[in-house]
Protein backbone atom coordinates (compact mmCIF):
# COMPACT_ATOMS: atom_id res chain seq x y z
CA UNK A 1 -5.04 99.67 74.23
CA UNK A 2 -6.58 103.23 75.06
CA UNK A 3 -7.83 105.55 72.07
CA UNK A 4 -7.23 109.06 72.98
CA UNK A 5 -10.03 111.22 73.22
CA UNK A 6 -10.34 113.93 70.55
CA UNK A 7 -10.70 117.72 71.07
CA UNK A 8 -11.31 119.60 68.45
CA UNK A 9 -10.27 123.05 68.95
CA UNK A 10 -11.52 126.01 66.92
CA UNK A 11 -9.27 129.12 66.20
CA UNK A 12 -9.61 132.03 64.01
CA UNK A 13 -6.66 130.97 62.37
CA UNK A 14 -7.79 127.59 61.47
CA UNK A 15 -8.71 125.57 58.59
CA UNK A 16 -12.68 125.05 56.95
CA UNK A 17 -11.07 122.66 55.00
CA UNK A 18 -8.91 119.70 57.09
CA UNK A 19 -6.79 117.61 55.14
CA UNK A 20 -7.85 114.06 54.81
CA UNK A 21 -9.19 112.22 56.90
CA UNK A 22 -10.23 115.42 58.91
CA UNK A 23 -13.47 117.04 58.61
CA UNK A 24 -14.71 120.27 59.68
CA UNK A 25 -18.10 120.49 60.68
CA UNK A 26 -19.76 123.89 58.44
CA UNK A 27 -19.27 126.91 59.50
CA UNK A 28 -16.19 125.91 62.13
CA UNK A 29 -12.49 127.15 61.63
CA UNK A 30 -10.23 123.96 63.21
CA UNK A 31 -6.89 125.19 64.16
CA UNK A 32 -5.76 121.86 66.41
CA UNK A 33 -6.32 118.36 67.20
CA UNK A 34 -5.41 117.25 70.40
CA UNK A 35 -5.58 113.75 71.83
CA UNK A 36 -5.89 113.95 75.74
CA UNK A 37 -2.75 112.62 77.01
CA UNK A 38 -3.56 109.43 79.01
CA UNK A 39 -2.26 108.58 82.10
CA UNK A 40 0.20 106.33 81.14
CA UNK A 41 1.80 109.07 79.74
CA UNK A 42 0.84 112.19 81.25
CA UNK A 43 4.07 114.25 80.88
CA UNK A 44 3.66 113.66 76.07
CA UNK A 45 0.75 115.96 73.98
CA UNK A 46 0.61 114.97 70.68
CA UNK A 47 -1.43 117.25 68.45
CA UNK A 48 -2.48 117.67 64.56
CA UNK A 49 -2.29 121.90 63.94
CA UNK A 50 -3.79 123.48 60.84
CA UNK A 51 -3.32 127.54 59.77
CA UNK A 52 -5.24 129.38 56.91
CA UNK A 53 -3.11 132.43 59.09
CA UNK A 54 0.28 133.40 60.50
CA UNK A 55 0.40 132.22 64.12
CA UNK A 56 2.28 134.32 66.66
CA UNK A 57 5.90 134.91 67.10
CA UNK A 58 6.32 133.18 70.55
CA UNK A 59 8.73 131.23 72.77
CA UNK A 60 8.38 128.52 75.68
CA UNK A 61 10.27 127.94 78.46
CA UNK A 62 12.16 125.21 80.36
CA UNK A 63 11.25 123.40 83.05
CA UNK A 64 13.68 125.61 85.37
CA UNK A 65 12.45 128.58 83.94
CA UNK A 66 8.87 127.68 84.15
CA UNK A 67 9.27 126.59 87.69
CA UNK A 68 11.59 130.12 88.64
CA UNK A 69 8.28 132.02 87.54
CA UNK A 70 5.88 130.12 89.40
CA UNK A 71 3.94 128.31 86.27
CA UNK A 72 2.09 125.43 87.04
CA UNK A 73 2.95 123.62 83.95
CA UNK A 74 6.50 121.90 82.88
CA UNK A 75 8.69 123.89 80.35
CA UNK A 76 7.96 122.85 76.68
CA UNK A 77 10.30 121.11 74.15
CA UNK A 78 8.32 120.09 70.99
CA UNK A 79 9.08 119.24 67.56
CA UNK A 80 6.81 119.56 64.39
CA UNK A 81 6.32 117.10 61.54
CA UNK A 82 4.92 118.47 58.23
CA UNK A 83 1.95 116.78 56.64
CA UNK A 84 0.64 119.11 54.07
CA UNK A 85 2.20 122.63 52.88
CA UNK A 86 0.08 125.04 50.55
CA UNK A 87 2.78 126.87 47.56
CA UNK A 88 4.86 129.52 50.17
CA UNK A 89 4.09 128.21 52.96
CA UNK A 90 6.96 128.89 55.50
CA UNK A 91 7.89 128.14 59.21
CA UNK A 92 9.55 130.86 61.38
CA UNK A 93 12.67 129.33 63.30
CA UNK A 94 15.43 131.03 65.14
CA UNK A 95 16.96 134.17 63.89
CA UNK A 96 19.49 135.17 61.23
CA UNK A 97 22.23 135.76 63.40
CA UNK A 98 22.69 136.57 67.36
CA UNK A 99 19.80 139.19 69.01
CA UNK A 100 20.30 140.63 72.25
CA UNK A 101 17.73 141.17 74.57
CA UNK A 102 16.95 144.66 74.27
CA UNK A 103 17.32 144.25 70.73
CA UNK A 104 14.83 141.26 70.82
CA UNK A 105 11.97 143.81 72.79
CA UNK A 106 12.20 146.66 70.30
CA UNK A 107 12.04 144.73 67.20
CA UNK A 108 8.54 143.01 69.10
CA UNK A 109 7.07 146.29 69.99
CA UNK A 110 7.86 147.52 66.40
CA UNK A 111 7.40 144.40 64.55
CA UNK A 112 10.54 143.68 62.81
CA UNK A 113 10.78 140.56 64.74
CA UNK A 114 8.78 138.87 62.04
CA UNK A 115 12.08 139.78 59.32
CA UNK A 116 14.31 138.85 61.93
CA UNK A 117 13.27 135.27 61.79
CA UNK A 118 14.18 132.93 59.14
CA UNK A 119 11.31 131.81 57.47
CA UNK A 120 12.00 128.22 55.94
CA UNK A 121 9.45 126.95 52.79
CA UNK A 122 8.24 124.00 54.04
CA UNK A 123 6.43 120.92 52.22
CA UNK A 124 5.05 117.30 53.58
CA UNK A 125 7.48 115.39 55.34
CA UNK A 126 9.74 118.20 56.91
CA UNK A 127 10.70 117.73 60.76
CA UNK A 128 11.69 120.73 63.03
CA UNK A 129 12.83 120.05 66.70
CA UNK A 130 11.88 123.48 68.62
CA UNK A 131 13.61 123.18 71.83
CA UNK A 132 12.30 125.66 74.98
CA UNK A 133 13.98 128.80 74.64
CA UNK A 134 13.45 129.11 70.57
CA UNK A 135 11.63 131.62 69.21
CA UNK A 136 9.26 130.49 66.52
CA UNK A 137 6.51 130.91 64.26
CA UNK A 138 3.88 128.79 61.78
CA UNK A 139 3.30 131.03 59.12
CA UNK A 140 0.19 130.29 56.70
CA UNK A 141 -1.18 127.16 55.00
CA UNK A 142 0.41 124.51 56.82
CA UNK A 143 -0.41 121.52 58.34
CA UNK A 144 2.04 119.31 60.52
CA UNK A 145 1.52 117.00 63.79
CA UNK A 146 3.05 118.44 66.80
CA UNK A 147 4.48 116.14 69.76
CA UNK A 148 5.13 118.33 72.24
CA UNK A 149 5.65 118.11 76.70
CA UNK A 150 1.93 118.38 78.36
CA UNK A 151 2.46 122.04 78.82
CA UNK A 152 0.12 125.31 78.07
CA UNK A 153 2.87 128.10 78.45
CA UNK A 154 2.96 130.25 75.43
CA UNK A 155 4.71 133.66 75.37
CA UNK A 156 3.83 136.15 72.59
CA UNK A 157 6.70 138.25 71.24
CA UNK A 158 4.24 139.57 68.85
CA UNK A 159 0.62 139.09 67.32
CA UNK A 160 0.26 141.09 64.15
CA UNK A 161 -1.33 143.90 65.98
CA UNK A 162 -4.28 141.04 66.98
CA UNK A 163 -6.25 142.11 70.02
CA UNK A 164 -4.53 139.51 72.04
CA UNK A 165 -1.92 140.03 75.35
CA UNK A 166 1.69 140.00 74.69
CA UNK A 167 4.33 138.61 77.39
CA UNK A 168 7.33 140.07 76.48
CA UNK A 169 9.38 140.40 79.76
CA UNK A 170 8.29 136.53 80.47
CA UNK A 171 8.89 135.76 76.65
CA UNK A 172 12.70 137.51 76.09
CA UNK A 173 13.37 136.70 79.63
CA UNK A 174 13.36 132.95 78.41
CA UNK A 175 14.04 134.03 74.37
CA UNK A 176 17.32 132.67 72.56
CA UNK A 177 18.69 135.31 70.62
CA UNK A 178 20.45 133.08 68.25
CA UNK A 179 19.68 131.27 64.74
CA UNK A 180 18.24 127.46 65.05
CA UNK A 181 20.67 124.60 64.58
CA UNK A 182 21.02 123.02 61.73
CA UNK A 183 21.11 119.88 62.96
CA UNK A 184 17.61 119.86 64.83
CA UNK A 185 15.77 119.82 61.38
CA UNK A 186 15.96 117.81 58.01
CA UNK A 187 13.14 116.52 55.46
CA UNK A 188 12.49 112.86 56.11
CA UNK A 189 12.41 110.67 52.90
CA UNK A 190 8.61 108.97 52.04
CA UNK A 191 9.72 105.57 53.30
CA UNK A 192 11.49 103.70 55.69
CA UNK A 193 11.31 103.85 59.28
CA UNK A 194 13.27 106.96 60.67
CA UNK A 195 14.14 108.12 64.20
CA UNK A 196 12.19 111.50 64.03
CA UNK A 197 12.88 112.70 67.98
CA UNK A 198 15.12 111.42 70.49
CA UNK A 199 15.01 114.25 73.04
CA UNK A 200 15.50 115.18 76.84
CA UNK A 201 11.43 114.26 77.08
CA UNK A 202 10.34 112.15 74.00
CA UNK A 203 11.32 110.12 71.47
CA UNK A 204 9.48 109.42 68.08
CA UNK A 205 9.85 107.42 65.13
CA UNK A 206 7.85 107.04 61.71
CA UNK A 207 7.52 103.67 61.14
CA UNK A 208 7.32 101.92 57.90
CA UNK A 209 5.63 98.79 57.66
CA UNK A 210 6.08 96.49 61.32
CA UNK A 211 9.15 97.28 63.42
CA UNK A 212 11.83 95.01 64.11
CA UNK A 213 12.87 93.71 67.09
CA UNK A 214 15.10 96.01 67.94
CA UNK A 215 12.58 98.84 67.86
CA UNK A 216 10.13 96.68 69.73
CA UNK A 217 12.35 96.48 72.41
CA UNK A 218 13.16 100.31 72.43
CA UNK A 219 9.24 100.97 72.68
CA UNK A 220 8.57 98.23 75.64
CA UNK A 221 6.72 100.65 77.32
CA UNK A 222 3.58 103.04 77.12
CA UNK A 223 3.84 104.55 73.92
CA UNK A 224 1.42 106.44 71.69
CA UNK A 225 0.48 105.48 68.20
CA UNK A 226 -0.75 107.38 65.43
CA UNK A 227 -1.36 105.77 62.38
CA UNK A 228 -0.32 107.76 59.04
CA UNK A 229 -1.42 105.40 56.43
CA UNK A 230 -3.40 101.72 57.04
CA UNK A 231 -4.85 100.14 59.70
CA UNK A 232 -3.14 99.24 62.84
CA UNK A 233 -4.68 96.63 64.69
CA UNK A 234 -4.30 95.57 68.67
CA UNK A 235 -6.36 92.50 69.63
CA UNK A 236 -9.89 93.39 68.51
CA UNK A 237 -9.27 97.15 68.27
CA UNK A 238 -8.73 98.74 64.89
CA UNK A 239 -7.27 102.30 64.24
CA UNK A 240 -7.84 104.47 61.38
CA UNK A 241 -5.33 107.27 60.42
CA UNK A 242 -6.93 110.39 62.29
CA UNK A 243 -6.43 108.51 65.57
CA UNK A 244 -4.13 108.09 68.20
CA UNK A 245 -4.07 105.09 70.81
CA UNK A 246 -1.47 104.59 73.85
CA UNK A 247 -0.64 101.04 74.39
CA UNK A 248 2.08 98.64 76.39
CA UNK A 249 4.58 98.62 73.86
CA UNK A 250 4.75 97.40 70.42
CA UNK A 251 4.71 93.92 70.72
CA UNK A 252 1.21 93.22 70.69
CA UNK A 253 0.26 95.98 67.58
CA UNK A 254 -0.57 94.90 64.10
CA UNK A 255 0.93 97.17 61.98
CA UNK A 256 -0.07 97.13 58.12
CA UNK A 257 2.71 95.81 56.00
CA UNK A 258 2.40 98.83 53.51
CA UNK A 259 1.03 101.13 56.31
CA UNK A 260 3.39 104.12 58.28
CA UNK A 261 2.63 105.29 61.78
CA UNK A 262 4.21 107.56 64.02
CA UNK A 263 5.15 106.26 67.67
CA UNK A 264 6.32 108.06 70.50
CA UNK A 265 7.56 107.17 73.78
CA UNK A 266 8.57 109.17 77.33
CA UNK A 267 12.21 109.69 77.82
CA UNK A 268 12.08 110.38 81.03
């Protein structure tokens, strides 16, 4: 077993006050958590994100699209997993209905891309899969882990007027003018193990107490673990919710009877 290094990464956006067992240091706003990815699973990023502020409307590519305008990095698919929600607090997903492109570009320079959006109240334990194309937004006071492909390409549609660029022939170029499916989100009940992800990139799973067999077998590989609640022990190693290890499969992991944890594996 590997723990994943920790970066702490400050934003004006983030949080003085991390939900447990996070702690930031006085006088430092934490926006995201990242673990490094290791390097037996370069291509997964799994991050915690916090907002005391609207983020920016924005949208990823795909790896073809990525690779069409030269980027260095891979397209991103990622999918978001709510762990606390202040009262309100929303998450911008897809639009109402369909949005050309043109359409799309006016309503950034002007701003009525925010009402565009649907904004869907949130609270602990709701999933969103955001695949590349999508535009999104996290609107204020939430806090959700974020498993995303090892990629840095953000386009900004539009930043609230912040003093920040915008990319919007890269962004609409890429944009889906249409409303998110249904079927990519749901609120995942407090117990049980449950299939969170099972994507073109990465699958994830919350796990409920220590996996079966058949989920040991699924997870033979390098996957990452994140413990939610209890210990999870591998040989003389001991992780603490707040952490994140990768590991050679499940088989060798001492998972808490009354603990959760969230695993995630490469799909490709």
């Amino acid at each position: 077993m590997t723990k994943l290094t920790i970066r702490e990464v400050e934003k004006p956006w983030g949080m003085d006050v991390l939900p447990a067992p996070f702690i930031a240091l006085e006088g430092k706003r934490i926006g995201e958590i990242w673990f490094e990815p290791p390097a037996e699973l370069p291509s997964i990023l799994v991050k915690y994100i916090f907002t005391s502020d609207r983020l920016s409307v924005q949208v990823h590519p795909n790896d073809a699209q990525a690779a069409a305008a030269g980027e260095r990095d891979s397209g991103k698919d990622e999918c978001w997993f709510v762990i606390a929600a202040e009262p309100g607090a929303t998450l911008g997903v897809g639009f109402h209905g369909a949005v050309d492109h043109a359409a799309m570009r006016a309503a950034a320079l002007d701003g009525s891309i925010e009402d565009m959006l649907v904004w869907f109240p949130v609270r602990p334990g709701d999933f969103f899969y955001i695949p590349a194309g999508t535009v999104h937004a996290i609107g204020t006071g939430v806090s959700l882990i974020e498993i995303q492909q090892n990629s840095d390409i953000t386009y900004r549609l539009y930043d609230y007027g912040r003093p920040r660029p915008l990319h919007l022939d890269a962004g609409i170029t890429v944009a889906r003018g249409e409303p998110h499916d249904p079927a990519l989100r749901r609120h995942i009940p407090d117990h049980g193990t449950i299939e969170l992800a099972n994507g073109r990139y990465f699958q994830a799973h919350r796990l409920d107490g220590v996996p079966d067999a058949a989920l040991c077998a699924l997870y033979a590989g390098p996957v990452l673990i994140l413990p939610r609640e209890g210990e999870v022990r591998i040989g003389d190693d001991v992780l603490h919710p707040g952490d994140c290890a990768v590991t050679q499969g499940l088989d060798a992991v001492a998972f808490a009877g009354n603990g959760q944890a969230i695993v995630v594996r490469a799909t490709r």
